[in-house]
PDB file of N, CA and C in Angstrom:
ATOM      1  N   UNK A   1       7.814  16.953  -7.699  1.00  0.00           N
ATOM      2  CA  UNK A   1       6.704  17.160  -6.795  1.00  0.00           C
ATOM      3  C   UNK A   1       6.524  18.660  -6.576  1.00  0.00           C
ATOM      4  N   UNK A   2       5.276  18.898  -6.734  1.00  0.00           N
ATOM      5  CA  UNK A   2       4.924  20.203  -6.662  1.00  0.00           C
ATOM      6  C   UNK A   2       5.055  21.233  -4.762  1.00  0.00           C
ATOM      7  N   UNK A   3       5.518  21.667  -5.008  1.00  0.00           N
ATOM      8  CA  UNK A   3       5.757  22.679  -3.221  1.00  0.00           C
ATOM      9  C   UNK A   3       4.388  22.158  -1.963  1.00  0.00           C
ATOM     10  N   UNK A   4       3.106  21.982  -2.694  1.00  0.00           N
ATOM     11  CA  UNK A   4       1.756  21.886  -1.941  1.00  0.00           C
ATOM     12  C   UNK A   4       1.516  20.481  -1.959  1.00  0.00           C
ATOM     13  N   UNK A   5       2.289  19.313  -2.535  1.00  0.00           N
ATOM     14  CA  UNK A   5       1.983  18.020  -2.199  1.00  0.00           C
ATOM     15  C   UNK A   5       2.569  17.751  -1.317  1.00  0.00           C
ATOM     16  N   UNK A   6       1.315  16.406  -0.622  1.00  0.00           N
ATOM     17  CA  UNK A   6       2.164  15.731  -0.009  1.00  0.00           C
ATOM     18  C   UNK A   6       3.078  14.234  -0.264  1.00  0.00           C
ATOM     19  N   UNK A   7       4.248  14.608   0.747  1.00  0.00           N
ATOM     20  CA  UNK A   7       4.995  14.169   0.538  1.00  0.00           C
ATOM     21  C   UNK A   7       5.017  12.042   1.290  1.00  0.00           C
ATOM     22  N   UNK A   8       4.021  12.205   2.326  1.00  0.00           N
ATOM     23  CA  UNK A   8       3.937  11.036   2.621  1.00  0.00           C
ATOM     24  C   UNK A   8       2.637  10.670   2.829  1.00  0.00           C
ATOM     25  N   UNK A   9       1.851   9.577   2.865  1.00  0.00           N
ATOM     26  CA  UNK A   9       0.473   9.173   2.564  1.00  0.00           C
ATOM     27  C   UNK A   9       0.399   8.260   4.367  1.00  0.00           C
ATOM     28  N   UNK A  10      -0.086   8.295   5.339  1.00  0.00           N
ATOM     29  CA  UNK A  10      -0.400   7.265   6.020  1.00  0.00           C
ATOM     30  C   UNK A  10      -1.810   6.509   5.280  1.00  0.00           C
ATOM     31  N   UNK A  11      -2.036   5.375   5.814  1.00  0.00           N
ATOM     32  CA  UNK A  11      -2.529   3.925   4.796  1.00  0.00           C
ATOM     33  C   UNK A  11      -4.406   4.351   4.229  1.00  0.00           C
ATOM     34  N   UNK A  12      -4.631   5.560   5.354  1.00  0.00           N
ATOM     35  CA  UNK A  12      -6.411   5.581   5.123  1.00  0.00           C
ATOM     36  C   UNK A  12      -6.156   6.995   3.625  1.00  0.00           C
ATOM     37  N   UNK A  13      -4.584   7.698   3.883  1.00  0.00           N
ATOM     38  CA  UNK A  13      -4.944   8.983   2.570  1.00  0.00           C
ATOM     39  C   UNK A  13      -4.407   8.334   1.446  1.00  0.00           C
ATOM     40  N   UNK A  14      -3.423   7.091   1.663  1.00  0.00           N
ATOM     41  CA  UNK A  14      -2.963   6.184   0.526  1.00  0.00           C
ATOM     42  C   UNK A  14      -4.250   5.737  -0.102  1.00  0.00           C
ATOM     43  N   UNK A  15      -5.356   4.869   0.406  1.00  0.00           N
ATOM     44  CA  UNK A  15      -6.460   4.467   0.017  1.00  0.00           C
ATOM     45  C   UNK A  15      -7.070   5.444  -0.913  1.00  0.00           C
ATOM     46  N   UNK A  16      -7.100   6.499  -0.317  1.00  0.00           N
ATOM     47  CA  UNK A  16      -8.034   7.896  -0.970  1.00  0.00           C
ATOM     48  C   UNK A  16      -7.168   8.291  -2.336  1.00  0.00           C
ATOM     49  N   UNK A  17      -5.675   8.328  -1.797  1.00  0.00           N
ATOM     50  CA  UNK A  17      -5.059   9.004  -3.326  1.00  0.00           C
ATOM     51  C   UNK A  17      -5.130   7.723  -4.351  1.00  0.00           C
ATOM     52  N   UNK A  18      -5.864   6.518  -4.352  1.00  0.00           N
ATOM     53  CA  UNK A  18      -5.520   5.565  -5.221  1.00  0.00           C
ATOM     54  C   UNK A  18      -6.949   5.634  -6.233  1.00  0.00           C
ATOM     55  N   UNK A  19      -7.837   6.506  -5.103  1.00  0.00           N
ATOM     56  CA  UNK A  19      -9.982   6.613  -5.729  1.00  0.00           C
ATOM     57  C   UNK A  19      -9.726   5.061  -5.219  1.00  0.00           C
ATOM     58  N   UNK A  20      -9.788   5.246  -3.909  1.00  0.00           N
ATOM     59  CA  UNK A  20     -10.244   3.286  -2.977  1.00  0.00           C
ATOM     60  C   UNK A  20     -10.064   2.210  -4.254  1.00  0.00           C
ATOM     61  N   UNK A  21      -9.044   2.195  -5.090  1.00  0.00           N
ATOM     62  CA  UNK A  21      -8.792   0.987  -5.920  1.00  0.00           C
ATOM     63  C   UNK A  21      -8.021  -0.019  -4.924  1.00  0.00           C
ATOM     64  N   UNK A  22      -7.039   0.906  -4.122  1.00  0.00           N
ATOM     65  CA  UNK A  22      -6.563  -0.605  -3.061  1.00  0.00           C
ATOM     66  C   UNK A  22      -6.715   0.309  -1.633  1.00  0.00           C
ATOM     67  N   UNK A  23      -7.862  -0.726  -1.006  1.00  0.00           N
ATOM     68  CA  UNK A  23      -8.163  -0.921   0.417  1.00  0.00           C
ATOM     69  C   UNK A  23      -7.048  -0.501   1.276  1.00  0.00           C
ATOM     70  N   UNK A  24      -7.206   0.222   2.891  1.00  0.00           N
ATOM     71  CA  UNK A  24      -6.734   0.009   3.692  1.00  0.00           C
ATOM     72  C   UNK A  24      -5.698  -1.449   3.670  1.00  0.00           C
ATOM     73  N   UNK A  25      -6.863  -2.564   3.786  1.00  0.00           N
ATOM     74  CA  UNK A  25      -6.350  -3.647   4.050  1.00  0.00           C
ATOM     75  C   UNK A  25      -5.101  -4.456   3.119  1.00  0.00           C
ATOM     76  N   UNK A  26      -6.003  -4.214   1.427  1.00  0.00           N
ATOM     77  CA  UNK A  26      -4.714  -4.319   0.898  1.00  0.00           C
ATOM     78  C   UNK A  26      -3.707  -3.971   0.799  1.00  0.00           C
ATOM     79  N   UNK A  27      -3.262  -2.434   0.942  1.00  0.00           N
ATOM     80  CA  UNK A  27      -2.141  -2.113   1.304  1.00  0.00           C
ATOM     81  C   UNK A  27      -1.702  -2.550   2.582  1.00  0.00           C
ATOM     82  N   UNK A  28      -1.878  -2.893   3.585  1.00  0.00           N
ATOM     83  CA  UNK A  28      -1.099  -3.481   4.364  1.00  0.00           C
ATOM     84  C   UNK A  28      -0.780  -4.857   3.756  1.00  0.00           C
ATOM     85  N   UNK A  29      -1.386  -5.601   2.922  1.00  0.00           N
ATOM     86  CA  UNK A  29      -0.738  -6.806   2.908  1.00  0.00           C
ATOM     87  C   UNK A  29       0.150  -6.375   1.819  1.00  0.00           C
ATOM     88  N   UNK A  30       0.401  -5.851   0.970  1.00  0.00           N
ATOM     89  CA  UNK A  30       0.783  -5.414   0.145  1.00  0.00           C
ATOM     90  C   UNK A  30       2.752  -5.091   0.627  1.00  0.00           C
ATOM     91  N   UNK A  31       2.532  -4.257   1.954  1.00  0.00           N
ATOM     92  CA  UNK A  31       3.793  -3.428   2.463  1.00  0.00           C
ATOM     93  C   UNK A  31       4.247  -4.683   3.448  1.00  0.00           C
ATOM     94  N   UNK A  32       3.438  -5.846   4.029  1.00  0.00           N
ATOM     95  CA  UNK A  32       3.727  -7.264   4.572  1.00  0.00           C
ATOM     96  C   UNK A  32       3.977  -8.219   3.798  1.00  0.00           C
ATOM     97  N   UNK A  33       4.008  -8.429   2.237  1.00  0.00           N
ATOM     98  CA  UNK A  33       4.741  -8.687   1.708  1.00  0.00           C
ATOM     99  C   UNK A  33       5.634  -8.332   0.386  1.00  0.00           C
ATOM    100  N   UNK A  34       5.825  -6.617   1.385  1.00  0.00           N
ATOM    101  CA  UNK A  34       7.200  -6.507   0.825  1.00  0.00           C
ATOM    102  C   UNK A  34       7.060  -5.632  -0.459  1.00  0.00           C
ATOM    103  N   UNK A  35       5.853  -5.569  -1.195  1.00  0.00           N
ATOM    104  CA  UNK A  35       5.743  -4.950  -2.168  1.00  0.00           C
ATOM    105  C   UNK A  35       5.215  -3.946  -2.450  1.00  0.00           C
ATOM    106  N   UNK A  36       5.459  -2.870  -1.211  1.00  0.00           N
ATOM    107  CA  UNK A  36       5.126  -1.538  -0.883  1.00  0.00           C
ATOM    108  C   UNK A  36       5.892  -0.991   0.282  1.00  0.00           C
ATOM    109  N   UNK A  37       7.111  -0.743   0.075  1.00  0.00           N
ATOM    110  CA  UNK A  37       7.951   0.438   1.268  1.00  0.00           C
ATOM    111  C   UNK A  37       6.721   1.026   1.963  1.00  0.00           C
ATOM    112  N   UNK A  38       7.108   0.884   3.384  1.00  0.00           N
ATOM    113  CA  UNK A  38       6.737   1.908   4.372  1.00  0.00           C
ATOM    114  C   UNK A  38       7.075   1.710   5.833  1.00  0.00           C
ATOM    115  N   UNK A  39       6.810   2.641   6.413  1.00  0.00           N
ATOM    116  CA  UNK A  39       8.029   2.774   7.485  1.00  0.00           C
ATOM    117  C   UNK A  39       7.573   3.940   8.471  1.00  0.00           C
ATOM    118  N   UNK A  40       7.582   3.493   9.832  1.00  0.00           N
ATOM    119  CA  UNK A  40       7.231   3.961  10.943  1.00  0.00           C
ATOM    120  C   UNK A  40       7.906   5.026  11.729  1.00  0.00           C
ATOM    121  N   UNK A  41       7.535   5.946  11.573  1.00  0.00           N
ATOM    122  CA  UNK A  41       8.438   7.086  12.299  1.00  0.00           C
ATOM    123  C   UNK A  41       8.790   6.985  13.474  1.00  0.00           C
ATOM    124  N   UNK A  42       7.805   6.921  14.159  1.00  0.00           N
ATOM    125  CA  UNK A  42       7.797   6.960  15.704  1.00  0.00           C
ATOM    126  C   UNK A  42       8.177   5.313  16.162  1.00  0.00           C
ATOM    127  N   UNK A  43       9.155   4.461  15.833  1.00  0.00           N
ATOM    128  CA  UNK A  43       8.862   2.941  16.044  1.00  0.00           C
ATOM    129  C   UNK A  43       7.903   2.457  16.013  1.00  0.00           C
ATOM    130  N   UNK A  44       7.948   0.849  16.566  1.00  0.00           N
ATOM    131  CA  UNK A  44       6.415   0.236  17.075  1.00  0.00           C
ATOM    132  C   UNK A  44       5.602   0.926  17.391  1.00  0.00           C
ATOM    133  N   UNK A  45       4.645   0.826  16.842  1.00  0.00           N
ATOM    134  CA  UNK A  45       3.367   1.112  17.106  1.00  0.00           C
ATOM    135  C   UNK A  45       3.141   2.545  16.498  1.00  0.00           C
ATOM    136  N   UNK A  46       3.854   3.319  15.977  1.00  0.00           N
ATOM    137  CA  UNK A  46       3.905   4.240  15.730  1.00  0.00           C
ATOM    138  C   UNK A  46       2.975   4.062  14.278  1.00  0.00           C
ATOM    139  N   UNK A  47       2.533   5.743  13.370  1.00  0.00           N
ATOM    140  CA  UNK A  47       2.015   5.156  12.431  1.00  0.00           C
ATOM    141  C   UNK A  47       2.152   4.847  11.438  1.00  0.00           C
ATOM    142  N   UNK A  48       1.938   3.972  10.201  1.00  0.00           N
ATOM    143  CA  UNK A  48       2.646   3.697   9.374  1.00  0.00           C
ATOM    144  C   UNK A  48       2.099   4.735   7.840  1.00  0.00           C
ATOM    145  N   UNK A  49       3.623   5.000   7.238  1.00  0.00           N
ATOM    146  CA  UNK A  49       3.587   5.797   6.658  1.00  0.00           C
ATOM    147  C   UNK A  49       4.188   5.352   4.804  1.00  0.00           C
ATOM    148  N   UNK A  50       4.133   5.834   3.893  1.00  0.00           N
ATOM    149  CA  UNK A  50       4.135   5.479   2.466  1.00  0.00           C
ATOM    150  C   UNK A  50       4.098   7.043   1.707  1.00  0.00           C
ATOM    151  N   UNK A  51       5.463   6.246   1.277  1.00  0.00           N
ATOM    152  CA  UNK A  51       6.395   7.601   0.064  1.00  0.00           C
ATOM    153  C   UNK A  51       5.196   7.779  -0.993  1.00  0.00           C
ATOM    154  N   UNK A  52       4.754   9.238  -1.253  1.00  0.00           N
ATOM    155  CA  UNK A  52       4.023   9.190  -2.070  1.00  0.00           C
ATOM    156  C   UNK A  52       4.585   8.493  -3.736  1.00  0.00           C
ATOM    157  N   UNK A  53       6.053   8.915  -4.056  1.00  0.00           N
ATOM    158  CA  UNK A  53       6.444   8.511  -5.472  1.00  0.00           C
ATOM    159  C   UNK A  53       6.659   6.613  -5.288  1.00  0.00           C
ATOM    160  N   UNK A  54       6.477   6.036  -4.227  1.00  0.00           N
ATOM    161  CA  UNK A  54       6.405   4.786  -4.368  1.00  0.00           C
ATOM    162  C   UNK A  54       4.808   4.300  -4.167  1.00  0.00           C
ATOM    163  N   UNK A  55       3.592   5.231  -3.629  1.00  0.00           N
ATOM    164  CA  UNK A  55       2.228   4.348  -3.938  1.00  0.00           C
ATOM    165  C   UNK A  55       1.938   4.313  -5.593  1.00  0.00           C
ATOM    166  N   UNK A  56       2.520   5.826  -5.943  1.00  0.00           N
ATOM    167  CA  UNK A  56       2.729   6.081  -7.736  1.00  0.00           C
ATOM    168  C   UNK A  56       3.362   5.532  -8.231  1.00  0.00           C
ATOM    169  N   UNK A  57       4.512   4.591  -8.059  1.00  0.00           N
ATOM    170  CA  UNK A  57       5.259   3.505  -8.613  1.00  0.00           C
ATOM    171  C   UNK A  57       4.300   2.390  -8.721  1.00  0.00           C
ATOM    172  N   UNK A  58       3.781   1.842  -7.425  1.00  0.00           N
ATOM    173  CA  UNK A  58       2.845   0.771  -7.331  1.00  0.00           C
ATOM    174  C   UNK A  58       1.782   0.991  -8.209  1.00  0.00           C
ATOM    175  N   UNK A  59       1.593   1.833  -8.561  1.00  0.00           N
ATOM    176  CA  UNK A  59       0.052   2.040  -9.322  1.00  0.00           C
ATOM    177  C   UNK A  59       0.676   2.406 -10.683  1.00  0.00           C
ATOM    178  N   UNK A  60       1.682   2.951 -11.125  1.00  0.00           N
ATOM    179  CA  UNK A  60       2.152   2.704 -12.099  1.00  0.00           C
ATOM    180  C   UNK A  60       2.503   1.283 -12.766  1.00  0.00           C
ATOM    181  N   UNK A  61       2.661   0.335 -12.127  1.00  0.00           N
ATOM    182  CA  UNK A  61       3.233  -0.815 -12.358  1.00  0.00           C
ATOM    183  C   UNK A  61       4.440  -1.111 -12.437  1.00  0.00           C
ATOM    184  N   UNK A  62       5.631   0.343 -11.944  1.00  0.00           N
ATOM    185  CA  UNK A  62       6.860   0.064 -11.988  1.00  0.00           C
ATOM    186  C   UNK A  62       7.558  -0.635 -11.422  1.00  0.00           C
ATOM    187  N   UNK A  63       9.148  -0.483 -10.567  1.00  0.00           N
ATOM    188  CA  UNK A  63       9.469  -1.206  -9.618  1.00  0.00           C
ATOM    189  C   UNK A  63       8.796  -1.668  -8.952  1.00  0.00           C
ATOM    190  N   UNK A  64       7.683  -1.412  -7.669  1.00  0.00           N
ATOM    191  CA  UNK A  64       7.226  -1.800  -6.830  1.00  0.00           C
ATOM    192  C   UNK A  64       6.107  -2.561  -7.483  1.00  0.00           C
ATOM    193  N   UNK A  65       6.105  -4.188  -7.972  1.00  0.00           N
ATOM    194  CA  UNK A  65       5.274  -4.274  -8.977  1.00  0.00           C
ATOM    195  C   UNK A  65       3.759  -5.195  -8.200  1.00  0.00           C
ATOM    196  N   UNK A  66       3.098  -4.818  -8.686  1.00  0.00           N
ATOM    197  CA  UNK A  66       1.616  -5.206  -8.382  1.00  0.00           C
ATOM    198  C   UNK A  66       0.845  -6.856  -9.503  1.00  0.00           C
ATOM    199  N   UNK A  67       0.788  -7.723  -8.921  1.00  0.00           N
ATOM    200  CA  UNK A  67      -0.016  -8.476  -9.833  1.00  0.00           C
ATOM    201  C   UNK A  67      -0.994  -8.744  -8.763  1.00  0.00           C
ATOM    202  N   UNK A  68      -2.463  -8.332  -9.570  1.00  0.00           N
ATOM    203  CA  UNK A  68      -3.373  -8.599  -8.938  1.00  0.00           C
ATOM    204  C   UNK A  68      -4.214  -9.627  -8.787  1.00  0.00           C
ATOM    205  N   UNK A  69      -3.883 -10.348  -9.930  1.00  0.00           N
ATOM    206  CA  UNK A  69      -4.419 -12.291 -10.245  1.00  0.00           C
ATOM    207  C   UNK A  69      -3.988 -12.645  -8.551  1.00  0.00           C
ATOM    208  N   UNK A  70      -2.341 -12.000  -8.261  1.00  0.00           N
ATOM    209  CA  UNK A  70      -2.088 -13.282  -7.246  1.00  0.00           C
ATOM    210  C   UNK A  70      -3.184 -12.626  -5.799  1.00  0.00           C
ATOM    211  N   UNK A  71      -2.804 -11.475  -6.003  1.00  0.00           N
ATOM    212  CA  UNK A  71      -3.307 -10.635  -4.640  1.00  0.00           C
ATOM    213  C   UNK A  71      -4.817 -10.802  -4.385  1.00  0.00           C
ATOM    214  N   UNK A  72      -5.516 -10.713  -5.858  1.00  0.00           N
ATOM    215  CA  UNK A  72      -6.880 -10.982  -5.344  1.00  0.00           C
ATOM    216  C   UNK A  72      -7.122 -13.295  -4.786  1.00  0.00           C
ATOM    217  N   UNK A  73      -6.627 -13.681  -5.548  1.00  0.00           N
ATOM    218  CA  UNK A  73      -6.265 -15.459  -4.781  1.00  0.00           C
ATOM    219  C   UNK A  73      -5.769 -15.479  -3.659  1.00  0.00           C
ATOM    220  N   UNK A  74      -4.562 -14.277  -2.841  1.00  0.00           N
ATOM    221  CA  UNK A  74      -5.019 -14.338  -1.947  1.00  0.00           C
ATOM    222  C   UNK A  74      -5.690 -13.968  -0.940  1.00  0.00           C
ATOM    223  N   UNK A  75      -6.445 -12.842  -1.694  1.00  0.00           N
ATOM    224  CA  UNK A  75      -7.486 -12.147  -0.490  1.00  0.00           C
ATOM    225  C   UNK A  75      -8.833 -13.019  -1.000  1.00  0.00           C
ATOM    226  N   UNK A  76      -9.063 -13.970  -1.571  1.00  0.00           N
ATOM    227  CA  UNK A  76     -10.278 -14.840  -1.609  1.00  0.00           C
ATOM    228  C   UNK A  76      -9.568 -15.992  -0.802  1.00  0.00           C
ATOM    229  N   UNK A  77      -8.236 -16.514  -0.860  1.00  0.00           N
ATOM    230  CA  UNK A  77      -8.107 -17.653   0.035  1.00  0.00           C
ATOM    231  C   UNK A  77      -8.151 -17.305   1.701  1.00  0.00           C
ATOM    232  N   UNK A  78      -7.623 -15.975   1.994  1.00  0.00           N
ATOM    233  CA  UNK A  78      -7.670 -15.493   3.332  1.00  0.00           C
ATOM    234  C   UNK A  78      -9.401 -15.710   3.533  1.00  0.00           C
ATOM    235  N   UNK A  79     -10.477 -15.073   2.797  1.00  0.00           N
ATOM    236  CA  UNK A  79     -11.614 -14.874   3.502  1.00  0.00           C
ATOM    237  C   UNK A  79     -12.381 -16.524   3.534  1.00  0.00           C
ATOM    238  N   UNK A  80     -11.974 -17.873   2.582  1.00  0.00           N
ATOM    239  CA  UNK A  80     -12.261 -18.796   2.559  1.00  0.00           C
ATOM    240  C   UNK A  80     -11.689 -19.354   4.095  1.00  0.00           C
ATOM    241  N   UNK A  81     -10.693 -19.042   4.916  1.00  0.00           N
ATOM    242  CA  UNK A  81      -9.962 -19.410   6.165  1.00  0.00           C
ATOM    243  C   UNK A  81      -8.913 -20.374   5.641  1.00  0.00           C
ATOM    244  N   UNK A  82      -8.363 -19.980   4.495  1.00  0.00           N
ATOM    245  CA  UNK A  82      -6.975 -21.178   3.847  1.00  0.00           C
ATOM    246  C   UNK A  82      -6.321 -20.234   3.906  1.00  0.00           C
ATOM    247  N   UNK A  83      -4.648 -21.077   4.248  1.00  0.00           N
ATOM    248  CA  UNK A  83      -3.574 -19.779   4.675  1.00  0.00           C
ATOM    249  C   UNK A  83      -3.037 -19.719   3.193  1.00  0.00           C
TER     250      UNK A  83
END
């Protein structure tokens, strides 16, 4: 990592460093189930925050792995009102 990056993304500059390929929203479901580290500085309620070399993992397709068949089934079953 270069001296002038940053080093952690909260969820609206995660969106931006991805060019809005995954939503606000998807990344939260994403880090709710589990398949995106991130982690609150300040405790509850505090804001939530994401390692930049793990949104670049996720978007790499590495460890933190992404299938989007399932993710988009369930962001069409969420907006249908099926859990």
């Amino acid at each position: 990592m270069k001296p002038n990056e940053v080093a952690y993304f909260d969820l609206t500059a995660a969106s931006a460093f991805t060019g809005g390929g995954l939503s606000v929203r998807t990344l939260r479901r994403l880090i709710a189930t589990g398949r995106l580290p991130a982690f609150r500085p300040g405790g509850p309620g505090g804001k939530l925050l994401i390692r930049r070399r793990d949104l670049e993992s996720l978007i790499e397709g590495s460890p933190a792995h992404l299938d989007l068949d399932r993710l988009v089934a369930e962001a069409v079953a969420e907006m249908r009102g099926k859990p």
